[in-house]
PDB file of N, CA and C in Angstrom:
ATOM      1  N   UNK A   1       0.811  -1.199   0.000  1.00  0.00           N
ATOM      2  CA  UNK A   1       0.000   0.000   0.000  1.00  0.00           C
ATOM      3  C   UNK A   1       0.849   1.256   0.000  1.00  0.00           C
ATOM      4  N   UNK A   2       1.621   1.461   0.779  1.00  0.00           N
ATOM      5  CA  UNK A   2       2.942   2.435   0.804  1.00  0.00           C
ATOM      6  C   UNK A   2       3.197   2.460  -0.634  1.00  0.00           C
ATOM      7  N   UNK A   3       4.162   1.735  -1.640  1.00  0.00           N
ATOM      8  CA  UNK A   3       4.380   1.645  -2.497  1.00  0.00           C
ATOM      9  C   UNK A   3       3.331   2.496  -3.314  1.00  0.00           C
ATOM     10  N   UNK A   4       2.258   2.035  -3.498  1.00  0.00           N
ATOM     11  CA  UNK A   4       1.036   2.904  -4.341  1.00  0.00           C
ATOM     12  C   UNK A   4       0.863   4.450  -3.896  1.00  0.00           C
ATOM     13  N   UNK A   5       1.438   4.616  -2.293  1.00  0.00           N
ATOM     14  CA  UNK A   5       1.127   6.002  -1.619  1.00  0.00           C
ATOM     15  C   UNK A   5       2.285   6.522  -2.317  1.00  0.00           C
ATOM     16  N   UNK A   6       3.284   6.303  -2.838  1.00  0.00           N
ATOM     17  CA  UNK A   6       4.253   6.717  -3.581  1.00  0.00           C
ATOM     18  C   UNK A   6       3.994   6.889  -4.514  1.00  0.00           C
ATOM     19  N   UNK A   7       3.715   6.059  -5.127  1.00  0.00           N
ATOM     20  CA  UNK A   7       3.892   6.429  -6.853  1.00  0.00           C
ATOM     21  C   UNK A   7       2.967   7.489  -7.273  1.00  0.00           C
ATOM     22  N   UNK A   8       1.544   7.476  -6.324  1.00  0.00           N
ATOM     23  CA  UNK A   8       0.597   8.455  -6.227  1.00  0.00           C
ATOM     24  C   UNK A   8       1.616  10.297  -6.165  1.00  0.00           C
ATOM     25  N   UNK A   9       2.027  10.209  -5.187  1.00  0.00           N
ATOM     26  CA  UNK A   9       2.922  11.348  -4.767  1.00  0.00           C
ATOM     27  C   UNK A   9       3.333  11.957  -5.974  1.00  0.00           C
ATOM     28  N   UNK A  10       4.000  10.765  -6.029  1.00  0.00           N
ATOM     29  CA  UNK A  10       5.638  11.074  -7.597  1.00  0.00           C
ATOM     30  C   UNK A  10       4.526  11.445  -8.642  1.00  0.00           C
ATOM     31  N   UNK A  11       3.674  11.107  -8.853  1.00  0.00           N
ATOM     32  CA  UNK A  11       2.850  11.115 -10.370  1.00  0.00           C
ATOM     33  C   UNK A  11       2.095  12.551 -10.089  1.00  0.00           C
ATOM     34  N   UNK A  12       1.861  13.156  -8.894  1.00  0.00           N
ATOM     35  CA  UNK A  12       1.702  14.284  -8.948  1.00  0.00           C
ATOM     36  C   UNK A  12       2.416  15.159  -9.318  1.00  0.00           C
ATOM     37  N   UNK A  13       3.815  14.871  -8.509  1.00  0.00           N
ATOM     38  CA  UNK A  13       4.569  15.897  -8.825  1.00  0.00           C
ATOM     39  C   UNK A  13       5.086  16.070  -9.829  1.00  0.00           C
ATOM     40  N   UNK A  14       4.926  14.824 -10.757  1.00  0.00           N
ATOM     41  CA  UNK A  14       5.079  14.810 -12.354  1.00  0.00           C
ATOM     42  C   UNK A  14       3.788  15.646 -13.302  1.00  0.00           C
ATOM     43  N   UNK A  15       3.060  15.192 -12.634  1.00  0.00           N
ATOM     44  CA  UNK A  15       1.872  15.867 -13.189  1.00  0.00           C
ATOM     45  C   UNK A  15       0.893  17.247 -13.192  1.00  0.00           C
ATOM     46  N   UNK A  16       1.480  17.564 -12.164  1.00  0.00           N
ATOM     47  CA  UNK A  16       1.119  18.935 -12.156  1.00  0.00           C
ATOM     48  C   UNK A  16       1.901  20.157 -12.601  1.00  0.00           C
ATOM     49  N   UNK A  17       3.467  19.639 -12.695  1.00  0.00           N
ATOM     50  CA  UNK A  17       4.511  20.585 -13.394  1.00  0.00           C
ATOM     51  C   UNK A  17       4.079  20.439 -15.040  1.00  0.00           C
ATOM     52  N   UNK A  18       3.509  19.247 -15.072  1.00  0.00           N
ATOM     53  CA  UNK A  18       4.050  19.240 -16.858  1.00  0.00           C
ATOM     54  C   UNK A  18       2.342  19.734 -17.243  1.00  0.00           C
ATOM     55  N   UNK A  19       1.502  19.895 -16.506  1.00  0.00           N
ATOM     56  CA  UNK A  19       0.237  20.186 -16.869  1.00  0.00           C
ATOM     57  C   UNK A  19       0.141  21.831 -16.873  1.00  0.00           C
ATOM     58  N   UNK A  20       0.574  22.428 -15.887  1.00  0.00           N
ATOM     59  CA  UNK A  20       0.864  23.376 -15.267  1.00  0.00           C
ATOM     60  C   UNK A  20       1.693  23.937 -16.778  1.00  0.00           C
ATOM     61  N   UNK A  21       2.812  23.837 -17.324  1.00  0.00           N
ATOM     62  CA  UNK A  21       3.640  24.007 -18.517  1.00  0.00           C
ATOM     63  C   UNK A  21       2.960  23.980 -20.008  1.00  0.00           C
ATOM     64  N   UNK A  22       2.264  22.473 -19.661  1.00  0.00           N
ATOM     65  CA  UNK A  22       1.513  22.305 -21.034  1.00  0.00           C
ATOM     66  C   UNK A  22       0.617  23.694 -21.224  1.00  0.00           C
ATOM     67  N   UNK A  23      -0.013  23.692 -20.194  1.00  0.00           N
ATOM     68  CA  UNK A  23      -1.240  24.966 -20.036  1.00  0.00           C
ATOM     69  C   UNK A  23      -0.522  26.578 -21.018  1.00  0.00           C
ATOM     70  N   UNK A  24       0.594  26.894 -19.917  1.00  0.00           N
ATOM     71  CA  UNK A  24       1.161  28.080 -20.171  1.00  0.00           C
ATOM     72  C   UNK A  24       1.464  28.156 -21.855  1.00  0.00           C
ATOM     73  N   UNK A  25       1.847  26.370 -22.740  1.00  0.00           N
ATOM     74  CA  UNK A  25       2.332  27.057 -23.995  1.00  0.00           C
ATOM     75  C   UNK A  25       1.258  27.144 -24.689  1.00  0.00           C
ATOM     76  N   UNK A  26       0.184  25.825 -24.446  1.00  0.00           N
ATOM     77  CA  UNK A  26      -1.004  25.820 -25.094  1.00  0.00           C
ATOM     78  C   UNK A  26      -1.392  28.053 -25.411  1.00  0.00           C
ATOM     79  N   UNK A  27      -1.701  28.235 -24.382  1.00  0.00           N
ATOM     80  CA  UNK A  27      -1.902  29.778 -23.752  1.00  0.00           C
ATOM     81  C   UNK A  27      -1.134  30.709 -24.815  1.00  0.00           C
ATOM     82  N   UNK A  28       0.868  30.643 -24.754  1.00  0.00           N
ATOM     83  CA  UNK A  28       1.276  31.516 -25.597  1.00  0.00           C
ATOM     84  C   UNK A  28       1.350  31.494 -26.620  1.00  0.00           C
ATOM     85  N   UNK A  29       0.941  30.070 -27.334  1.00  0.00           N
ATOM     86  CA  UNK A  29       0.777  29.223 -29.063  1.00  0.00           C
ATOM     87  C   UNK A  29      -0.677  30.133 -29.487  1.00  0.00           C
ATOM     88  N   UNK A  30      -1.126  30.013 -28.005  1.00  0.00           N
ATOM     89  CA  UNK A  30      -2.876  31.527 -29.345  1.00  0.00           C
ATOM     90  C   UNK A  30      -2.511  32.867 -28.952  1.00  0.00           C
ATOM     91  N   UNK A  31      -1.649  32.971 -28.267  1.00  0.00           N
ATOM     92  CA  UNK A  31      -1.085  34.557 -28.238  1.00  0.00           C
ATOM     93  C   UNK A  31      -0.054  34.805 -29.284  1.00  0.00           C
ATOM     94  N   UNK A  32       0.590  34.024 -29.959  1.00  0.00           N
ATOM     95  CA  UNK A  32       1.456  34.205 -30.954  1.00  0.00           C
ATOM     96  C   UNK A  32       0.303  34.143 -32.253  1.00  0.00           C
ATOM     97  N   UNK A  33      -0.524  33.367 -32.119  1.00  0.00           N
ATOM     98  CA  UNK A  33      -1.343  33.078 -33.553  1.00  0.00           C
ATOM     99  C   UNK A  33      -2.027  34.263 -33.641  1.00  0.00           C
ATOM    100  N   UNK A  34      -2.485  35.062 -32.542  1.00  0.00           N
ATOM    101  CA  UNK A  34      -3.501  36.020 -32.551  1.00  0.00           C
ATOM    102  C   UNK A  34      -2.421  37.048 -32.789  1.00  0.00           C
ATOM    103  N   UNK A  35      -1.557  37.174 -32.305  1.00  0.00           N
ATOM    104  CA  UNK A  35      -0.197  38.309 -32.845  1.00  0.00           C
ATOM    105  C   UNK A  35       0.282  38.188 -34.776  1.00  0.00           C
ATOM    106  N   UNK A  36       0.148  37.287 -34.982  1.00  0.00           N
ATOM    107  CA  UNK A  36       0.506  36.927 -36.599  1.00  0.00           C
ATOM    108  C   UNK A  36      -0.573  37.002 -37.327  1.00  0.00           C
ATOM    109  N   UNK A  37      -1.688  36.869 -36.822  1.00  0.00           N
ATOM    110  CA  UNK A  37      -3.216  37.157 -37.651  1.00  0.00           C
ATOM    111  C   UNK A  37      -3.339  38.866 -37.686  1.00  0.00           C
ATOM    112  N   UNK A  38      -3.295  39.662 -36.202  1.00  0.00           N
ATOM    113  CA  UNK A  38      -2.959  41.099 -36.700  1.00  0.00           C
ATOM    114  C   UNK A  38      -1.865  41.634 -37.244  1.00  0.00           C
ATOM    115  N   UNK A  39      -0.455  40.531 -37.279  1.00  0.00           N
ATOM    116  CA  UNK A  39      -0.021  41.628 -38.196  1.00  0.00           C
ATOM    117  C   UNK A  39      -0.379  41.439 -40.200  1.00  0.00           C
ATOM    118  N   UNK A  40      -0.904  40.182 -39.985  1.00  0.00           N
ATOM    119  CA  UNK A  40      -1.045  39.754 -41.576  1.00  0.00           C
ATOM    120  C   UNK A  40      -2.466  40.789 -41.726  1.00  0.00           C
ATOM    121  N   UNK A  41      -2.732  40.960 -41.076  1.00  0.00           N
ATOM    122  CA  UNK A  41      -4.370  41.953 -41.343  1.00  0.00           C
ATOM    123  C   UNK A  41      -3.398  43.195 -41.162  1.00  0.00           C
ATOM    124  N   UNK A  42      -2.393  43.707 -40.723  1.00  0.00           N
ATOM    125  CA  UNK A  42      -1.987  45.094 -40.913  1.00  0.00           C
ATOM    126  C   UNK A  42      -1.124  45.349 -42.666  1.00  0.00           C
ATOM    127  N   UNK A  43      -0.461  43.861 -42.383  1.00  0.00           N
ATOM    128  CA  UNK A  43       0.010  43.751 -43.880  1.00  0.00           C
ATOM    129  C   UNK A  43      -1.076  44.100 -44.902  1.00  0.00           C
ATOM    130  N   UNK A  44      -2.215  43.148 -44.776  1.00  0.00           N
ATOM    131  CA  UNK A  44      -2.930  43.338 -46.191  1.00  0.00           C
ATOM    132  C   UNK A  44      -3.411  45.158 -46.229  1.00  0.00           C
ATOM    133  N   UNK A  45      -3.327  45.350 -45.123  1.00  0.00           N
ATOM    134  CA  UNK A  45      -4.093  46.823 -45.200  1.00  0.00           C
ATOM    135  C   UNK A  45      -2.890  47.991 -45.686  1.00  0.00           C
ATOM    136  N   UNK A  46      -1.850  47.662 -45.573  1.00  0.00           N
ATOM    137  CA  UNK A  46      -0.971  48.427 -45.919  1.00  0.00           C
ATOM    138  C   UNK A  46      -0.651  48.259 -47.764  1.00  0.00           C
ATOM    139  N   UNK A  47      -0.960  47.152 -47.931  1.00  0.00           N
ATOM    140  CA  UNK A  47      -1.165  46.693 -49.647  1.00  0.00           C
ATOM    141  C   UNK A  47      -1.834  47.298 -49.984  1.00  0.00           C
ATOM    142  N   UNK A  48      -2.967  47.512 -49.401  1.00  0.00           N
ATOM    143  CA  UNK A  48      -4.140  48.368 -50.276  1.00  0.00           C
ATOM    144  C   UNK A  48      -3.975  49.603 -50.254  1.00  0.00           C
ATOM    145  N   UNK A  49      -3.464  50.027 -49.156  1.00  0.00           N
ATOM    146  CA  UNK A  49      -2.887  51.499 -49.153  1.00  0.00           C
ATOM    147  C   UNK A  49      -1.907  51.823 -50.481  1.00  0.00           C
ATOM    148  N   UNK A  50      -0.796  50.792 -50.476  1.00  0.00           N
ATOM    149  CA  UNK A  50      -0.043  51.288 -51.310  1.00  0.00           C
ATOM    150  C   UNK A  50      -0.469  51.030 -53.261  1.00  0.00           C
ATOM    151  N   UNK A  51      -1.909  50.304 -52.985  1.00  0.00           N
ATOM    152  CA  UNK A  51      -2.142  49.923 -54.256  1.00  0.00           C
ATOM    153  C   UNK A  51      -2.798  51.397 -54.778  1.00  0.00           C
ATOM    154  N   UNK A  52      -3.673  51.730 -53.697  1.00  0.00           N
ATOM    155  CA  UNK A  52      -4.254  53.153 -54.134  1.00  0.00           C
ATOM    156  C   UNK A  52      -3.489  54.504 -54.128  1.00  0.00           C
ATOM    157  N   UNK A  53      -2.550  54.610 -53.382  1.00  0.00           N
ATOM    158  CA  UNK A  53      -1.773  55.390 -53.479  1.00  0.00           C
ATOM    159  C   UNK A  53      -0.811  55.725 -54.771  1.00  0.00           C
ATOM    160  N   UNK A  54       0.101  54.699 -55.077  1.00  0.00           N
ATOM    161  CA  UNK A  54       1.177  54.773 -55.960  1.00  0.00           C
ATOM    162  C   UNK A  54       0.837  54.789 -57.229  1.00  0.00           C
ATOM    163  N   UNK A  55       1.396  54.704 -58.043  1.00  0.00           N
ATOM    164  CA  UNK A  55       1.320  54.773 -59.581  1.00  0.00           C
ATOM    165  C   UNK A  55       2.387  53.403 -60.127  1.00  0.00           C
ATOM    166  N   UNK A  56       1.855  52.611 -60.744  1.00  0.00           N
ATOM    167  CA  UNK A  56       3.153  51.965 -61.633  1.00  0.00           C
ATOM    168  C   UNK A  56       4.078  52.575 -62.260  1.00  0.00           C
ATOM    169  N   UNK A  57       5.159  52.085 -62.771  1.00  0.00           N
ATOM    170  CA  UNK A  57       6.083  52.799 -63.812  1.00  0.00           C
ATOM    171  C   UNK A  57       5.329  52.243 -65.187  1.00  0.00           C
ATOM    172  N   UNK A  58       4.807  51.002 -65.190  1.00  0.00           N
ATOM    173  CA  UNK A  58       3.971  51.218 -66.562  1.00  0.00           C
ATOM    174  C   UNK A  58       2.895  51.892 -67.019  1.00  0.00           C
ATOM    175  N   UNK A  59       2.100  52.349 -65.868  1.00  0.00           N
ATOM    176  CA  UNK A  59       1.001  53.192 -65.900  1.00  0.00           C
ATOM    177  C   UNK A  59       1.157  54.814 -66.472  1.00  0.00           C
ATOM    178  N   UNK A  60       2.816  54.870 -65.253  1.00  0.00           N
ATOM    179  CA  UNK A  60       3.092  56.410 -65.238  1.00  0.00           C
ATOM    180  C   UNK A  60       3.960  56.745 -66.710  1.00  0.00           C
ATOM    181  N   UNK A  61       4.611  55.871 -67.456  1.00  0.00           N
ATOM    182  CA  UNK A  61       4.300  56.119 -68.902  1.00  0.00           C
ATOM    183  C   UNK A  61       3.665  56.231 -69.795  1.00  0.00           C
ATOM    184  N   UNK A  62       2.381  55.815 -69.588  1.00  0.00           N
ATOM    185  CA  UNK A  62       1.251  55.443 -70.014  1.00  0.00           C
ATOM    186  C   UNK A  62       0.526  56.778 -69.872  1.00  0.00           C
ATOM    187  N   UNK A  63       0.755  57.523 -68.949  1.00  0.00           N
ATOM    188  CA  UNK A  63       0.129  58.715 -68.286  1.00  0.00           C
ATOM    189  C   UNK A  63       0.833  60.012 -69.459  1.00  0.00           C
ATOM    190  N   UNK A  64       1.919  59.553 -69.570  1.00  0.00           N
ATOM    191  CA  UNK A  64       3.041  60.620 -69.936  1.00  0.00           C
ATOM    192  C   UNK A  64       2.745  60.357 -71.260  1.00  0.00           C
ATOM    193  N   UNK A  65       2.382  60.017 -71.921  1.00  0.00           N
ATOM    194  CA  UNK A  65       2.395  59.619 -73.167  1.00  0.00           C
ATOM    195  C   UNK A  65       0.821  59.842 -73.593  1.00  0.00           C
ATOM    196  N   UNK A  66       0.186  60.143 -72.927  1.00  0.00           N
ATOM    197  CA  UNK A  66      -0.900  60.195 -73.522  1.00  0.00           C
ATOM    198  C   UNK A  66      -1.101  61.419 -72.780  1.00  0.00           C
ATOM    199  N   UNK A  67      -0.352  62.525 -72.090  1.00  0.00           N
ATOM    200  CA  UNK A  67       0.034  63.857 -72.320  1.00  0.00           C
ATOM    201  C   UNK A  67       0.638  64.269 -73.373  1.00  0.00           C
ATOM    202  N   UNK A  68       1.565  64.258 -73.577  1.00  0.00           N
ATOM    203  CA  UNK A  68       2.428  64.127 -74.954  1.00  0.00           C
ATOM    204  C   UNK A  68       1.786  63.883 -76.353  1.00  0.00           C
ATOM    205  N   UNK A  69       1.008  63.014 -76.258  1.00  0.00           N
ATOM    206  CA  UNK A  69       0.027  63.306 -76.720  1.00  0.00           C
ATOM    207  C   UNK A  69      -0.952  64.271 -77.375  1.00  0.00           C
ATOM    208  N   UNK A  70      -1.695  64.777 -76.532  1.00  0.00           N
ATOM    209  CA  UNK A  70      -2.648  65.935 -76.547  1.00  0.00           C
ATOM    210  C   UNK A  70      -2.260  67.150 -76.707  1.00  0.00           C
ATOM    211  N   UNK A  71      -0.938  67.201 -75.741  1.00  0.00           N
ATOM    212  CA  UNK A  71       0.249  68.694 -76.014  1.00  0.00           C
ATOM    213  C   UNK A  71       0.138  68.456 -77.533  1.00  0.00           C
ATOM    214  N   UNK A  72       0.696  67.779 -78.521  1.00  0.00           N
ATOM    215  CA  UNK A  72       0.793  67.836 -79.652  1.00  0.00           C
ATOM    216  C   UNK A  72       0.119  68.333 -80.352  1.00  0.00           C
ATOM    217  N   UNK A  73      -1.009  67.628 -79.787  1.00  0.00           N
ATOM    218  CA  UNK A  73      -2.500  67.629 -81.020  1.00  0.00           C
ATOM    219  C   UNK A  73      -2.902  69.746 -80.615  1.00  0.00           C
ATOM    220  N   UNK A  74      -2.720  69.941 -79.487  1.00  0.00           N
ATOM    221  CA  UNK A  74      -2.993  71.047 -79.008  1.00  0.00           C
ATOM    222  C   UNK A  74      -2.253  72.441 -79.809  1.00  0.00           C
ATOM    223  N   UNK A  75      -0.633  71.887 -79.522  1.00  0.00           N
ATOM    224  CA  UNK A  75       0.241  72.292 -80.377  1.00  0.00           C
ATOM    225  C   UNK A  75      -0.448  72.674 -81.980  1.00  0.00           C
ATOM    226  N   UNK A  76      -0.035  71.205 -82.607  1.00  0.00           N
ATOM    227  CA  UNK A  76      -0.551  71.561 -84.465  1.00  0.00           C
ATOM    228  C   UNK A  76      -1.711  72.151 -84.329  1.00  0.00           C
ATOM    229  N   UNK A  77      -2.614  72.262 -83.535  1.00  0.00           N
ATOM    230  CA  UNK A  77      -4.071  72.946 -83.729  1.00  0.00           C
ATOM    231  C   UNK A  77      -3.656  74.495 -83.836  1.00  0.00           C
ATOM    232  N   UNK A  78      -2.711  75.079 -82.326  1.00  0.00           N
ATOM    233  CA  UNK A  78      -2.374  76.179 -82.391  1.00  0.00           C
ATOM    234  C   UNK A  78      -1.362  76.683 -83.646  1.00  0.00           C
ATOM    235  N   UNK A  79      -0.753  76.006 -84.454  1.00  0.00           N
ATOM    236  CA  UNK A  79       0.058  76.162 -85.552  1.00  0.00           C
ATOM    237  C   UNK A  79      -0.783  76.712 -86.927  1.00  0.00           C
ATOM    238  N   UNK A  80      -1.656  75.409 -86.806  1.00  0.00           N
ATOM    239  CA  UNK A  80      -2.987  75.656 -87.737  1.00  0.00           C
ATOM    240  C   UNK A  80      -3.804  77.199 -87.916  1.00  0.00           C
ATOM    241  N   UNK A  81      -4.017  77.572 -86.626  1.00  0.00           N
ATOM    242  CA  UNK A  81      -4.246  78.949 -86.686  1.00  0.00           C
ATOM    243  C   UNK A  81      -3.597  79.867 -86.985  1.00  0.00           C
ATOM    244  N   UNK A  82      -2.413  79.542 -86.348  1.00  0.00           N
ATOM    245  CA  UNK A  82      -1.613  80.892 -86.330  1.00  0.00           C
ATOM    246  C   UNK A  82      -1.353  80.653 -88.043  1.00  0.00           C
ATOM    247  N   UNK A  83      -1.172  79.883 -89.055  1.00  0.00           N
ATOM    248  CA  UNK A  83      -1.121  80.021 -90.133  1.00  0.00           C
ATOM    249  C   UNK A  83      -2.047  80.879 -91.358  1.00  0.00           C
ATOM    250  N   UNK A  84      -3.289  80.438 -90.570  1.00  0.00           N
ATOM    251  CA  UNK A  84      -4.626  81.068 -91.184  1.00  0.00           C
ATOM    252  C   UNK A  84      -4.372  82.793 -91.149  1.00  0.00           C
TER     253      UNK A  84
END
């Protein structure tokens, strides 16, 4: 009976450290997940920021060129007159 009053003991003191531990990482494993979910939600929000914000370099030629454009057409129009 002793024997069993032992192992009882020991299996506590095994068992309440490693339960006690398990608990705490279980605990900081959703404090890290919940830390990496806001920053991936700050990420995407900063994407969209910079999608609306910026300009491409293919766009912003695209922009320039179809100024360049119109200057022209604006241009020969004013040429046109001044010829008349």
């Amino acid at each position: 009976m002793e024997h069993l009053d032992v192992i009882g003991r020991l299996t506590n003191w095994f068992w309440l450290p490693l339960s006690a531990i398990t608990g705490w990482l279980l605990k900081r494993l959703h404090t890290i997940e919940a830390k990496a979910e806001r920053a991936d939600d700050k990420a995407d929000q900063f994407k969209i920021y910079a999608i609306e914000q910026f300009v491409t370099r293919k766009e912003h030629i695209h922009m320039s060129n179809r100024i360049d454009t119109k200057l022209d057409r604006i241009l020969d129009k004013l040429e046109q007159k001044a010829d008349k």
